[in-house]
C-alpha atoms as a PDB file:
ATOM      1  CA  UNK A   1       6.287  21.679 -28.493  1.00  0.00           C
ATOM      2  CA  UNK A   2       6.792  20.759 -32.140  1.00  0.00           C
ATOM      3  CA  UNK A   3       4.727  17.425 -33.077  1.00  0.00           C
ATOM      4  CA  UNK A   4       1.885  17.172 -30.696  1.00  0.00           C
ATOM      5  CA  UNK A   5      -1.730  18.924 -31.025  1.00  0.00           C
ATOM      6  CA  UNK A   6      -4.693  18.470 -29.622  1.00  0.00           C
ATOM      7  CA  UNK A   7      -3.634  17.020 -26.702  1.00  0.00           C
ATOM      8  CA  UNK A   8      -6.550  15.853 -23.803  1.00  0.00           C
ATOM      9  CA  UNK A   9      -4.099  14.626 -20.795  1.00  0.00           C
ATOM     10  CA  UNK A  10      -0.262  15.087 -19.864  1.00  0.00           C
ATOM     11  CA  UNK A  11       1.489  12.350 -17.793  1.00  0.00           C
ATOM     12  CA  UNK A  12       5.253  12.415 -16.787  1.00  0.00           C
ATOM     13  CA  UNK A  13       7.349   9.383 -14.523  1.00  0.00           C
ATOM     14  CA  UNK A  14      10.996   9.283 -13.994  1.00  0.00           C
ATOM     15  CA  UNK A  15      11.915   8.501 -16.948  1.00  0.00           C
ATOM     16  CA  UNK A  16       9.418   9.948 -19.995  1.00  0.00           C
ATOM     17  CA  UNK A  17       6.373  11.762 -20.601  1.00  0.00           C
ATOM     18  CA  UNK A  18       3.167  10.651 -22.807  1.00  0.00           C
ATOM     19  CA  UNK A  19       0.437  12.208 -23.946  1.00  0.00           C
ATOM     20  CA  UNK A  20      -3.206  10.921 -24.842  1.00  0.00           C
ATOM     21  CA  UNK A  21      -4.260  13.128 -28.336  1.00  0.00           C
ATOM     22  CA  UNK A  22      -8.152  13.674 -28.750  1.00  0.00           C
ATOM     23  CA  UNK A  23      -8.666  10.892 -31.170  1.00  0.00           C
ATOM     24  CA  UNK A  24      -7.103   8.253 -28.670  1.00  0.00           C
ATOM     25  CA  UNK A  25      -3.648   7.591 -29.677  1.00  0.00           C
ATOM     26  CA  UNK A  26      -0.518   8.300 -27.456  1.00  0.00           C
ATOM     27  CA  UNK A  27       2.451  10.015 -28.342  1.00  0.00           C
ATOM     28  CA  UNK A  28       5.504   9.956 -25.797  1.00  0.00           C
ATOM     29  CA  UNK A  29       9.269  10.896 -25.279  1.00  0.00           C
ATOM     30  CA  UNK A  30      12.057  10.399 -23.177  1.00  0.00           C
ATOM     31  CA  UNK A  31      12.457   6.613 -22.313  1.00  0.00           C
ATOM     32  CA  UNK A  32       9.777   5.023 -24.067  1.00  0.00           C
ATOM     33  CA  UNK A  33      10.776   1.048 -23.752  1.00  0.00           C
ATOM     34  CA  UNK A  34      14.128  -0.854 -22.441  1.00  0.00           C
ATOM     35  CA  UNK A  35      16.092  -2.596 -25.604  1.00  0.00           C
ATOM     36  CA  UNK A  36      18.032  -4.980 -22.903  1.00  0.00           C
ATOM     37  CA  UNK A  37      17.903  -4.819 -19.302  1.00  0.00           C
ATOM     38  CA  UNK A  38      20.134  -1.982 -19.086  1.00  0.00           C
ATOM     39  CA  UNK A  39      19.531  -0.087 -22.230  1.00  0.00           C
ATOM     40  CA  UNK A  40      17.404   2.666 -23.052  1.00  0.00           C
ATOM     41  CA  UNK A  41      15.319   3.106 -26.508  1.00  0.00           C
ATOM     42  CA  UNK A  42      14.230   7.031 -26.164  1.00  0.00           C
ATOM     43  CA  UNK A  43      12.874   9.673 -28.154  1.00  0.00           C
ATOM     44  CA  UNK A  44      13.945  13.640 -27.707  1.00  0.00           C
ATOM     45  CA  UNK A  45      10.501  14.634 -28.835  1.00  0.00           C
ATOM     46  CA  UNK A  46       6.954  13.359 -29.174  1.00  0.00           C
ATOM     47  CA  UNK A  47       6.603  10.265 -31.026  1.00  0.00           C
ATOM     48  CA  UNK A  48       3.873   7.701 -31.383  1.00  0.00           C
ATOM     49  CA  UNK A  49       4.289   4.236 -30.447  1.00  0.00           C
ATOM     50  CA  UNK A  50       3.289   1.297 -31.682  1.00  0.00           C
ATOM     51  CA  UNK A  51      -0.593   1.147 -33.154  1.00  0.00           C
ATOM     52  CA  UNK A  52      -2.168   2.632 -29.735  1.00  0.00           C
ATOM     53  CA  UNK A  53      -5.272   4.461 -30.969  1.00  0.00           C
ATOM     54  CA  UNK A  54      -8.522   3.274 -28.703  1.00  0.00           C
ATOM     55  CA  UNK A  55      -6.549   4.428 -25.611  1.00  0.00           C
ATOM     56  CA  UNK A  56      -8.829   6.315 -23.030  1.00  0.00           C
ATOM     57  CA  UNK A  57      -6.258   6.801 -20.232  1.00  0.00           C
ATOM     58  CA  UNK A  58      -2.317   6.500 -19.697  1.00  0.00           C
ATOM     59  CA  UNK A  59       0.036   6.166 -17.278  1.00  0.00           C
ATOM     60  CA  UNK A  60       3.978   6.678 -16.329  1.00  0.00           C
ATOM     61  CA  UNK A  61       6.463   4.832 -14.001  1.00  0.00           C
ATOM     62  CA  UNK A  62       9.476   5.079 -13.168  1.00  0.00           C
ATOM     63  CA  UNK A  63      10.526   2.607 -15.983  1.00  0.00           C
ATOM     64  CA  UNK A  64       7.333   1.385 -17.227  1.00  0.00           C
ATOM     65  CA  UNK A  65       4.203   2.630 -18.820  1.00  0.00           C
ATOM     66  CA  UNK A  66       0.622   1.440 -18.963  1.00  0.00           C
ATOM     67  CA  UNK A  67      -2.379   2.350 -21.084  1.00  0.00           C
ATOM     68  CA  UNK A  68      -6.565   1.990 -20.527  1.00  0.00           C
ATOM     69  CA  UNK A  69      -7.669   0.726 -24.001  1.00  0.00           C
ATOM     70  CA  UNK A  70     -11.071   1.234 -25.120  1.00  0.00           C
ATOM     71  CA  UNK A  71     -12.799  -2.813 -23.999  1.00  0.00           C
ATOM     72  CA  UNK A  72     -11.297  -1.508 -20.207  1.00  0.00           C
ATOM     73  CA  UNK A  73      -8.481  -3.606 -19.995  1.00  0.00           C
ATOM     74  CA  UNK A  74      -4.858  -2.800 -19.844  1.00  0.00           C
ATOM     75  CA  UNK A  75      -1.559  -3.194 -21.500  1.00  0.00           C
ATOM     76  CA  UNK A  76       2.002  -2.466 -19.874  1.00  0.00           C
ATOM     77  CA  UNK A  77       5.681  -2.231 -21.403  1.00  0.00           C
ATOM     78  CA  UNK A  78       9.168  -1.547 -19.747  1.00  0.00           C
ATOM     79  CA  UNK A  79      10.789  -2.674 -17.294  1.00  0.00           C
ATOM     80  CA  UNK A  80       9.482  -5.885 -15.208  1.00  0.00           C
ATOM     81  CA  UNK A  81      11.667  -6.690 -12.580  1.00  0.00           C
ATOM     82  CA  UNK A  82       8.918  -6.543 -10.070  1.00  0.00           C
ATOM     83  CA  UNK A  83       6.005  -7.618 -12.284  1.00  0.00           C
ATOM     84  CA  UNK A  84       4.697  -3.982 -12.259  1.00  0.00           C
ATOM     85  CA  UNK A  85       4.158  -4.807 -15.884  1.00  0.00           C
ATOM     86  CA  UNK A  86       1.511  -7.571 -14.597  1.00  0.00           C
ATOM     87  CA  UNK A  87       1.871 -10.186 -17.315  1.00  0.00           C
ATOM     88  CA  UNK A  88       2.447 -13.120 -15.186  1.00  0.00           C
ATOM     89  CA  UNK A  89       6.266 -12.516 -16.060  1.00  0.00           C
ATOM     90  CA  UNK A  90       9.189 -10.334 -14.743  1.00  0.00           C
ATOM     91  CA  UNK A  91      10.826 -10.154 -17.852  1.00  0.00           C
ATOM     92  CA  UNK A  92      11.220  -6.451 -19.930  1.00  0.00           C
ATOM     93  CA  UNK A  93       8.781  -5.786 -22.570  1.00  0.00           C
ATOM     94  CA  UNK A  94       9.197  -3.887 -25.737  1.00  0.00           C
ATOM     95  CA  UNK A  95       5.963  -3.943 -26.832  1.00  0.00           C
ATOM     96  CA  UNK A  96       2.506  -3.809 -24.922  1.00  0.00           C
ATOM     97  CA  UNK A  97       1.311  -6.517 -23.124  1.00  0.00           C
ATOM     98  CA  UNK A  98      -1.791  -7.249 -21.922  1.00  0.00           C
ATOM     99  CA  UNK A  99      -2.127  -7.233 -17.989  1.00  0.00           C
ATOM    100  CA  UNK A 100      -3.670 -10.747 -16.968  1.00  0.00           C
ATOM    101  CA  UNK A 101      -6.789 -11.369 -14.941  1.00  0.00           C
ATOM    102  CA  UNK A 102      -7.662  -7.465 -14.948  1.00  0.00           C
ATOM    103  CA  UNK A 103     -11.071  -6.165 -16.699  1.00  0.00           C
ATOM    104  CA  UNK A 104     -13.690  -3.655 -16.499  1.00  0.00           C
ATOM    105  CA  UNK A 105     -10.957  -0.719 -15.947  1.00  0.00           C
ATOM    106  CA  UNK A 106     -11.790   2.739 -15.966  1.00  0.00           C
ATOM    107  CA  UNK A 107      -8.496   4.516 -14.750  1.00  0.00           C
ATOM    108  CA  UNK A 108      -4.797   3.555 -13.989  1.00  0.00           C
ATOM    109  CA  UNK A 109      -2.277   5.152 -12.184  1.00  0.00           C
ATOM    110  CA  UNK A 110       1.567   3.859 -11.774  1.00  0.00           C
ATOM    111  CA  UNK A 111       4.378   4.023  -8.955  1.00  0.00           C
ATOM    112  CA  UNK A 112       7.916   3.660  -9.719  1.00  0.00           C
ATOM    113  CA  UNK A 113       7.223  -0.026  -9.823  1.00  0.00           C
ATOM    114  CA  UNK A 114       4.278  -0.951  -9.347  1.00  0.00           C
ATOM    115  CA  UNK A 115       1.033  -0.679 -11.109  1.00  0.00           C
ATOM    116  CA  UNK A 116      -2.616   0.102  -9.635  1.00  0.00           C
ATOM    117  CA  UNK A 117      -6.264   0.662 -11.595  1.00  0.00           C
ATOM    118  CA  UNK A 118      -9.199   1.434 -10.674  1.00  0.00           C
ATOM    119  CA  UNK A 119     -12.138  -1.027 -11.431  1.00  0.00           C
ATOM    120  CA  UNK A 120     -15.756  -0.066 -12.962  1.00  0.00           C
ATOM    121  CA  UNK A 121     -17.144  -2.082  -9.237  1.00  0.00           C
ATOM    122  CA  UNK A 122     -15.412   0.922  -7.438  1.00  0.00           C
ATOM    123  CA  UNK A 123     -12.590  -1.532  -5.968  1.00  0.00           C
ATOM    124  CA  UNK A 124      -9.282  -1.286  -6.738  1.00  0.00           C
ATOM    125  CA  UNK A 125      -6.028  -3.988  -7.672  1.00  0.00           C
ATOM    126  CA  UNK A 126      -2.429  -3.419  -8.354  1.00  0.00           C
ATOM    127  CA  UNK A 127       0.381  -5.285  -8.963  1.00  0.00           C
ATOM    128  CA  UNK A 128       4.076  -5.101  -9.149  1.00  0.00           C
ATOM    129  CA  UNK A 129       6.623  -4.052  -6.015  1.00  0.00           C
ATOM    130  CA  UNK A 130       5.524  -4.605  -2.550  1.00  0.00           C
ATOM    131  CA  UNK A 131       7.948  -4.598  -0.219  1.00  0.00           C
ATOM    132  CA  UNK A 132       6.561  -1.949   1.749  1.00  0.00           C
ATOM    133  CA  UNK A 133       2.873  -2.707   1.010  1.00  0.00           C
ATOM    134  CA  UNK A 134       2.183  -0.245  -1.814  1.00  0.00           C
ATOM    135  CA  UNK A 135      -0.619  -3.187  -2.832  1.00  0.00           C
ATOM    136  CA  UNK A 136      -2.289  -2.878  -0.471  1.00  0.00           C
ATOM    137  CA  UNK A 137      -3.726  -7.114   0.202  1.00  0.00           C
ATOM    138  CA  UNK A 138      -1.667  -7.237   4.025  1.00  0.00           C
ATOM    139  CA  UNK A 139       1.459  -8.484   2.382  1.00  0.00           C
ATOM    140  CA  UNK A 140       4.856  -7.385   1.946  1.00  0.00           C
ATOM    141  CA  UNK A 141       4.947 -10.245  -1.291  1.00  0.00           C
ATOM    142  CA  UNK A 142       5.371  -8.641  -4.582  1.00  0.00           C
ATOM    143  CA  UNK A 143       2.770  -9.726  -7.304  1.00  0.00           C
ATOM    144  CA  UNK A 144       3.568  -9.920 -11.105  1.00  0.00           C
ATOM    145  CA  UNK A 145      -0.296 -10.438 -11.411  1.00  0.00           C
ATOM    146  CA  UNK A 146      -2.788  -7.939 -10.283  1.00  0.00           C
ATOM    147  CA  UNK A 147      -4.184  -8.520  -6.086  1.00  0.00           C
ATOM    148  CA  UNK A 148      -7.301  -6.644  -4.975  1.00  0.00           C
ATOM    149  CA  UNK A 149      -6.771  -4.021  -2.377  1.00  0.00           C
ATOM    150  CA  UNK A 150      -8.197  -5.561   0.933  1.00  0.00           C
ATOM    151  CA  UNK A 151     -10.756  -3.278   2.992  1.00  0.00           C
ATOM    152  CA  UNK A 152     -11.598  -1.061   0.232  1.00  0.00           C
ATOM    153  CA  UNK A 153     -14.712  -0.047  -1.717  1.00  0.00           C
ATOM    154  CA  UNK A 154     -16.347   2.879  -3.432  1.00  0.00           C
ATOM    155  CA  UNK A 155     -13.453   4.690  -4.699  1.00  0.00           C
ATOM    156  CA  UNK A 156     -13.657   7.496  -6.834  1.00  0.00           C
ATOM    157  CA  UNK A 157      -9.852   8.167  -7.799  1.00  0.00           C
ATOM    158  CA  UNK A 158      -6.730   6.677  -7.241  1.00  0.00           C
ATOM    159  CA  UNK A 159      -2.730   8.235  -7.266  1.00  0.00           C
ATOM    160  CA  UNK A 160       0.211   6.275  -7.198  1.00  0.00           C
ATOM    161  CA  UNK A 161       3.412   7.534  -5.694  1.00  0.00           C
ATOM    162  CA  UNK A 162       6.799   6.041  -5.494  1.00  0.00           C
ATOM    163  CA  UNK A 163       6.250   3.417  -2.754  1.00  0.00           C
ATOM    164  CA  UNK A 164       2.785   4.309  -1.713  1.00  0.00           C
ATOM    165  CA  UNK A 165      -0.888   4.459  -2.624  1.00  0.00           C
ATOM    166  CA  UNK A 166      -3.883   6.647  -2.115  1.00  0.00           C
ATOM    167  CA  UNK A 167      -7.563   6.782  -2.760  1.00  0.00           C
ATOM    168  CA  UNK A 168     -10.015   9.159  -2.631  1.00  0.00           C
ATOM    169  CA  UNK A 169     -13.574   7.413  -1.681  1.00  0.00           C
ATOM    170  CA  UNK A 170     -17.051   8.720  -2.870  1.00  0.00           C
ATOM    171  CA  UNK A 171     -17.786  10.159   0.716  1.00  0.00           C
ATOM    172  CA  UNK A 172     -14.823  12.198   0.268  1.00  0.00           C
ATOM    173  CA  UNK A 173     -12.646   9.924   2.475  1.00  0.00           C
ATOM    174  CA  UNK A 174      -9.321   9.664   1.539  1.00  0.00           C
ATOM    175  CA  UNK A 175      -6.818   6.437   2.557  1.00  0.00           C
ATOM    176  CA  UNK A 176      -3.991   5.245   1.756  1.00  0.00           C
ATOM    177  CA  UNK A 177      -1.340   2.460   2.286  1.00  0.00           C
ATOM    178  CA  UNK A 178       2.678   1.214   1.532  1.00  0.00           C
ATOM    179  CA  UNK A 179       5.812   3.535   2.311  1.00  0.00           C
ATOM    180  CA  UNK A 180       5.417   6.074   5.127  1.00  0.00           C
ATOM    181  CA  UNK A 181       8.443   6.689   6.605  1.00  0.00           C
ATOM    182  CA  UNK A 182       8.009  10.589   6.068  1.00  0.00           C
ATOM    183  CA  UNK A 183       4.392  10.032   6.867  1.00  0.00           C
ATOM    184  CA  UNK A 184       3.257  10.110   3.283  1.00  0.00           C
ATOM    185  CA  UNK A 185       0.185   7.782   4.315  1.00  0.00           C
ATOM    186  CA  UNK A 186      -0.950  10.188   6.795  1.00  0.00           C
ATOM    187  CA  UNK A 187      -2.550   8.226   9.465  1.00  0.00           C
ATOM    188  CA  UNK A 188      -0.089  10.053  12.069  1.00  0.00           C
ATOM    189  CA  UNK A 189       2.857   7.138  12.682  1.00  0.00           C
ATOM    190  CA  UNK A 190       5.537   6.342  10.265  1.00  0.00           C
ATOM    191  CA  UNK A 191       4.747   2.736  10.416  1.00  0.00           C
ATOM    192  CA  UNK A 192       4.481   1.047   6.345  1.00  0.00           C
ATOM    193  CA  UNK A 193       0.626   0.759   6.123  1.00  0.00           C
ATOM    194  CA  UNK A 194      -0.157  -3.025   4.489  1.00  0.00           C
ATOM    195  CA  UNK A 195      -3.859  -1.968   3.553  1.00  0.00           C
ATOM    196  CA  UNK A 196      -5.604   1.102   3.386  1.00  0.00           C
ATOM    197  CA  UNK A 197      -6.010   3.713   6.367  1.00  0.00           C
ATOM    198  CA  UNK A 198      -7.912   7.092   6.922  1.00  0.00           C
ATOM    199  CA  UNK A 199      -5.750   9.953   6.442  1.00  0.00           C
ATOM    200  CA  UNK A 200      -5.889  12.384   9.257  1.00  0.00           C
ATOM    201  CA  UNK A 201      -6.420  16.131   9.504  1.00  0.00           C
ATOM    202  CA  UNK A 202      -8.951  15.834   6.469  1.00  0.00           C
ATOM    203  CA  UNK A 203     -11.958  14.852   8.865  1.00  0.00           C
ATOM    204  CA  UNK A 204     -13.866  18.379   7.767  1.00  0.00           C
ATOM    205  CA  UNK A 205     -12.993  18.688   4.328  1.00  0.00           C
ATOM    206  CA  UNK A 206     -14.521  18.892   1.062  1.00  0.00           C
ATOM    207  CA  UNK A 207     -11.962  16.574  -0.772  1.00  0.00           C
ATOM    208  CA  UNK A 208     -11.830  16.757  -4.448  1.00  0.00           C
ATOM    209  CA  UNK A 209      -8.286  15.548  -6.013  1.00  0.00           C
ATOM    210  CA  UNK A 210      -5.725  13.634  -3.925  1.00  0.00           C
ATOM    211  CA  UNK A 211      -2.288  13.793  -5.642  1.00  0.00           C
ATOM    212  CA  UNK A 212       0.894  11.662  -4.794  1.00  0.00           C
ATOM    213  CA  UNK A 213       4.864  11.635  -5.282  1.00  0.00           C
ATOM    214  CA  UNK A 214       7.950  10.213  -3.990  1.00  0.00           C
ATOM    215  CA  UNK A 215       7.353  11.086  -0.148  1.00  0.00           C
ATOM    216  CA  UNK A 216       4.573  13.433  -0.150  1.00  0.00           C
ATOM    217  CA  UNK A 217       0.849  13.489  -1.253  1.00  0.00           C
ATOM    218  CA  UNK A 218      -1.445  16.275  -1.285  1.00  0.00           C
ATOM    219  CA  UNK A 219      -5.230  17.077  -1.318  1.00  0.00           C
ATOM    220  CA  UNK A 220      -6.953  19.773  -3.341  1.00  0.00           C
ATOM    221  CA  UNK A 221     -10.127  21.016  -1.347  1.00  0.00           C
ATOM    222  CA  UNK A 222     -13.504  22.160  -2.550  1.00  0.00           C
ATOM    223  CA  UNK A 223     -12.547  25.626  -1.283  1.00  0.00           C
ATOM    224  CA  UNK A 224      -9.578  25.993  -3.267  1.00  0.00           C
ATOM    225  CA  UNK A 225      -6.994  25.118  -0.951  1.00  0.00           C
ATOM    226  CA  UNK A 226      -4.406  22.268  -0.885  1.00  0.00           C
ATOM    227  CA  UNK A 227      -3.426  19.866   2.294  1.00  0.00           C
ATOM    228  CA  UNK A 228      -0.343  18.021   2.617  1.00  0.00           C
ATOM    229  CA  UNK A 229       1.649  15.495   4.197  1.00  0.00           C
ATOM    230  CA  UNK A 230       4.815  13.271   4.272  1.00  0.00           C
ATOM    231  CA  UNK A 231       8.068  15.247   3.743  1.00  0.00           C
ATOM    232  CA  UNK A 232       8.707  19.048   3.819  1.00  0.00           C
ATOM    233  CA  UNK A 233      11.458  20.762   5.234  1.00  0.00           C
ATOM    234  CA  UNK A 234      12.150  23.252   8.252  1.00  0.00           C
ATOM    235  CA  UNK A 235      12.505  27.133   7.986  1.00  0.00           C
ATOM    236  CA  UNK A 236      15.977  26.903   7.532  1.00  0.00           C
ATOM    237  CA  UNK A 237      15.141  25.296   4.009  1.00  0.00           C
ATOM    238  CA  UNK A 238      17.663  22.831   4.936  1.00  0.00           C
ATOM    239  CA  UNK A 239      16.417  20.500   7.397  1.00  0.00           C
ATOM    240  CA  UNK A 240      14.184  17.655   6.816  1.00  0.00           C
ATOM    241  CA  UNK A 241      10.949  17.989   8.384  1.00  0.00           C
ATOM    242  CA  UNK A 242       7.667  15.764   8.450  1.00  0.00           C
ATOM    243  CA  UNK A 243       4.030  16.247   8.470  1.00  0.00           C
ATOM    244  CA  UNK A 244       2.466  13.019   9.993  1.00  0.00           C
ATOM    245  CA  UNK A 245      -1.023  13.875   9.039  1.00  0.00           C
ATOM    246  CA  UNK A 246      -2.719  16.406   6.429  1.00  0.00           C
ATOM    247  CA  UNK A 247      -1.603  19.756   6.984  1.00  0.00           C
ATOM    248  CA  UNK A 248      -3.187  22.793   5.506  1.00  0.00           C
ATOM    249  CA  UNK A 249      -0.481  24.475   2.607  1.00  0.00           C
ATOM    250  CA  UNK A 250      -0.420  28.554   3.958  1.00  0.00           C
ATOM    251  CA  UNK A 251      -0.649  31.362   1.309  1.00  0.00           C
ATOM    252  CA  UNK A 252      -3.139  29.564  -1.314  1.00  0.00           C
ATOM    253  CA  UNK A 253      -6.787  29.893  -1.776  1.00  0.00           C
ATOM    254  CA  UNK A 254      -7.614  30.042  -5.491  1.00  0.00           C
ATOM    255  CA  UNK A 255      -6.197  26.516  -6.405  1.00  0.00           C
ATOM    256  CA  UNK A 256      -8.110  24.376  -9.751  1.00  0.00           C
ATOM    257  CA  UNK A 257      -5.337  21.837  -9.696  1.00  0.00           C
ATOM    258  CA  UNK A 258      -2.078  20.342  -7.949  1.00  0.00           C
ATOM    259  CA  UNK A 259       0.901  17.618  -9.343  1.00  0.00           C
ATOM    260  CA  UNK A 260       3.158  16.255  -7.021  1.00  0.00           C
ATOM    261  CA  UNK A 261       6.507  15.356  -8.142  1.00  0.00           C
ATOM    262  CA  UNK A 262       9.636  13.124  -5.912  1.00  0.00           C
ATOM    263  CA  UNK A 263      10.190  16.218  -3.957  1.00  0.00           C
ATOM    264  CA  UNK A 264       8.221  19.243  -5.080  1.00  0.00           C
ATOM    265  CA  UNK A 265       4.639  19.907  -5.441  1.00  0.00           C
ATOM    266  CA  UNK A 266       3.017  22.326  -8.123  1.00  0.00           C
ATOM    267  CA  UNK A 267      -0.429  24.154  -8.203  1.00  0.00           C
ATOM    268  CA  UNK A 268      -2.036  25.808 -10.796  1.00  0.00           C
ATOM    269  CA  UNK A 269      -4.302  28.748  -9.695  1.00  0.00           C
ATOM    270  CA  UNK A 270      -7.059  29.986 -10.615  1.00  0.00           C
ATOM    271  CA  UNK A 271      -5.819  32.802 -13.001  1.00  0.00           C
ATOM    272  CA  UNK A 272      -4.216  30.181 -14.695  1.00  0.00           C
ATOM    273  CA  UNK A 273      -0.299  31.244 -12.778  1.00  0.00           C
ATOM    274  CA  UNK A 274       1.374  28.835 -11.012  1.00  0.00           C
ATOM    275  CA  UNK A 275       3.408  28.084  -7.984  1.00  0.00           C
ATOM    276  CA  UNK A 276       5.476  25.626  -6.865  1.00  0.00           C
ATOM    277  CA  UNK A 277       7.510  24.835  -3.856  1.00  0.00           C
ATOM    278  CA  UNK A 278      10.305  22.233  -2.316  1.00  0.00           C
ATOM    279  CA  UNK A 279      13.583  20.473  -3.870  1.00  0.00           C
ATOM    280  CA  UNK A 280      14.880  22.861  -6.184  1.00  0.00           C
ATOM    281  CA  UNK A 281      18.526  21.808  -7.071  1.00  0.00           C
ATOM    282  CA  UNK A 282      17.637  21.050 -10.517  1.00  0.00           C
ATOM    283  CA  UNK A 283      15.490  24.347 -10.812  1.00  0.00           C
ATOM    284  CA  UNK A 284      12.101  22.420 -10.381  1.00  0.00           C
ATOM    285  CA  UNK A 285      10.386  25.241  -8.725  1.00  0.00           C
ATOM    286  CA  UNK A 286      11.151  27.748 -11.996  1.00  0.00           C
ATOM    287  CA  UNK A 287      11.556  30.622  -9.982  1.00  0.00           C
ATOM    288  CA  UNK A 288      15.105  31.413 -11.494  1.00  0.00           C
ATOM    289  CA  UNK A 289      17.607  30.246  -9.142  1.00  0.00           C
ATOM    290  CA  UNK A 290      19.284  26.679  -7.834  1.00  0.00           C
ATOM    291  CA  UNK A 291      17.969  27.391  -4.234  1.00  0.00           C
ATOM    292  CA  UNK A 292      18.338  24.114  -2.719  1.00  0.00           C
ATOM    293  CA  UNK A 293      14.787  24.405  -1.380  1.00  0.00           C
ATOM    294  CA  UNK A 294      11.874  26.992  -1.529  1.00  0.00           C
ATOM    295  CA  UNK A 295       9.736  26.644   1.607  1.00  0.00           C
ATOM    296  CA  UNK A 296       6.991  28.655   0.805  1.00  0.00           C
ATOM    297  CA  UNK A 297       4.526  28.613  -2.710  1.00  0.00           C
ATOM    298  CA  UNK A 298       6.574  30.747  -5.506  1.00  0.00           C
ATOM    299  CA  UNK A 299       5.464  31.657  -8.292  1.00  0.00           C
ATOM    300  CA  UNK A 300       6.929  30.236 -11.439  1.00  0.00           C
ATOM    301  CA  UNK A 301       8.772  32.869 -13.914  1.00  0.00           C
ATOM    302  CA  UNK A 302       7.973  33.242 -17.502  1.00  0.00           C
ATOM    303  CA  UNK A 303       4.730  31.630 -17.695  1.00  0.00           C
END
C-alpha cells in the first residue's frame, strides 16, 4: 500500500481503516471525520490526521474513531448521535476530543456506536448506544459519558461488536452482554443481556483471544482452534442458522489469530495462509467467486 511503513497494528470499522506506525502516530483512510451531519470528509489512501503522535492504541466504529494517547486517556471524533464519542455532547466532531471522566486506559475497542476501554484497575466502562445493553450498567439508557460495566472485574481484553460486548477475564472466563438475538452473547437464550454473563460451551478451554462482529463472536483457543457463536447459516448456505452457545469451528487446528467482521469471520494459520468463511456477496471470503455464503473455512486465493 503506497504511504504507510512500519506499521505495528491494523484496525478497520464500517466506514475506514487506521493504522498505528511504530513511532506512535496514526495514519487512516476511508471516512476519516463527518464535515456536517450527513457528509463525509475521506481519504482514498493513508493519510495522517491531525498532530496524533503519542498514540499507543486505536480504534474504529462504524462512524467514529477513538485513540489511547500516551497519559492513558482517550480522545474520540465522528459521529455523536449516541454520545459514543463520550464528550458529554451528541454533537459530530471534526477534531479529537477528549472523552470526559475516563483515565488510567490501557486499551479501547469500539461498536458501531458505542465506545468501551479497558481500565489499568482491570474494570471496564463504555459509553455511547445502549438500547440493547451493549454498556453493560443494567440499563437500556444510552450514555454520552462513560458508565462502568456492573459485575465485572479482572479483565484481560475486551472486543466490541456492533450491538454487543465481550470480555475475556484473567481466569480465562469469557462474558459478555447487549444484542443477542442470534445468540452472539452466548449464554444459550436470545434474550439482550444488560450486564455481563458467562459464555457457554467454553467451560474447558484454554481461552486466549475473544473476537467480535455484527452478530457473531469467536474465541481463539490455546490449542489452536477457534469457537463460535451467534449467527451462521445451514448446509444449504442459504438459511439462517444460530449457535446459542460456543461451538467448536470444524476443519482448523493451526490457528495464531482470528477477525470477525458483520458477517464473516477470518483466521490466519499458522503457515501464515488464511481462511475465511460466511457472507460472501461482496467477495469477503476471497476465494474467487460471489457465492452468497461459504459454510465451511476456505482458503483465501492469491495470498
Amino acid at each position: 500500500m503506497i504511504g504507510i511503513n512500519d506499521v505495528v497494528k491494523i484496525t478497520a470499522g464500517g466506514l475506514s481503516t487506521c493504522a498505528l506506525l511504530k513511532d506512535s502516530s496514526i495514519k487512516c483512510w476511508g471516512f476519516v471525520y463527518p464535515e456536517s451531519s450527513s457528509t463525509y470528509h475521506y481519504y482514498t489512501s493513508p493519510t495522517s490526521l491531525f498532530d496524533l503522535n503519542k498514540v499507543l492504541d486505536i480504534s474504529v466504529g462504524l462512524g467514529h474513531i477513538c485513540v489511547l494517547i500516551n497519559d492513558n486517556t482517550v480522545q474520540c471524533w465522528g459521529y455523536n448521535e449516541e454520545g459514543e464519542l463520550g464528550d458529554g455532547t451528541n454533537d459530530y466532531k471534526k477534531e479529537p476530543t477528549p472523552v470526559k471522566n475516563l483515565s488510567g486506559v490501557i486499551s479501547l475497542s469500539l461498536g458501531y456506536s458505542h465506545s468501551c476501554a479497558l481500565l489499568e484497575d482491570k474494570t471496564v466502562k463504555c459509553w455511547g448506544d445502549n438500547e440493547v445493553g451493549q454498556l453493560g450498567n443494567g440499563t437500556t439508557t444510552s450514555s454520552n459519558i462513560p458508565v462502568a460495566v456492573k459485575d465485572l472485574s479482572d479483565v484481560k481484553e475486551i472486543s466490541a461488536g456492533g450491538w454487543h460486548t465481550c470480555a475475556l477475564l484473567n481466569n480465562g472466563v469469557v462474558k459478555c452482554w447487549g444484542r443477542n438475538y442470534a445468540g452472539e452473547v452466548g449464554d444459550g437464550t436470545t434474550n439482550e443481556k444488560l450486564t455481563p454473563v458467562l459464555v457457554k460451551g467454553l467451560e474447558n478451554d484454554k481461552v486466549k483471544k475473544v473476537v467480535t462482529g455484527g452478530f457473531r463472536s469467536c474465541a481463539l483457543l490455546a490449542d489452536s482452534t477457534v469457537k463460535c457463536w451467534g449467527e451462521g447459516y445451514s448446509a444449504d448456505g442459504r438459511t439462517v442458522d444460530f449457535a446459542y452457545q460456543a461451538k467448536t469451528v470444524l476443519g482448523l487446528n493451526n490457528v495464531q489469530d482470528v477477525a470477525v467482521g458483520k458477517q464473516h469471520t477470518c483466521v490466519l494459520l499458522t503457515d501464515n495462509s488464511a481462511k475465511c468463511w460466511g457472507l460472501n456477496t461482496y467477495g469477503q471470503i476471497g476465494e474467487g467467486t460471489f457465492a452468497y455464503y461459504v459454510i465451511e473455512p476456505t482458503t483465501v486465493v492469491g495470498l
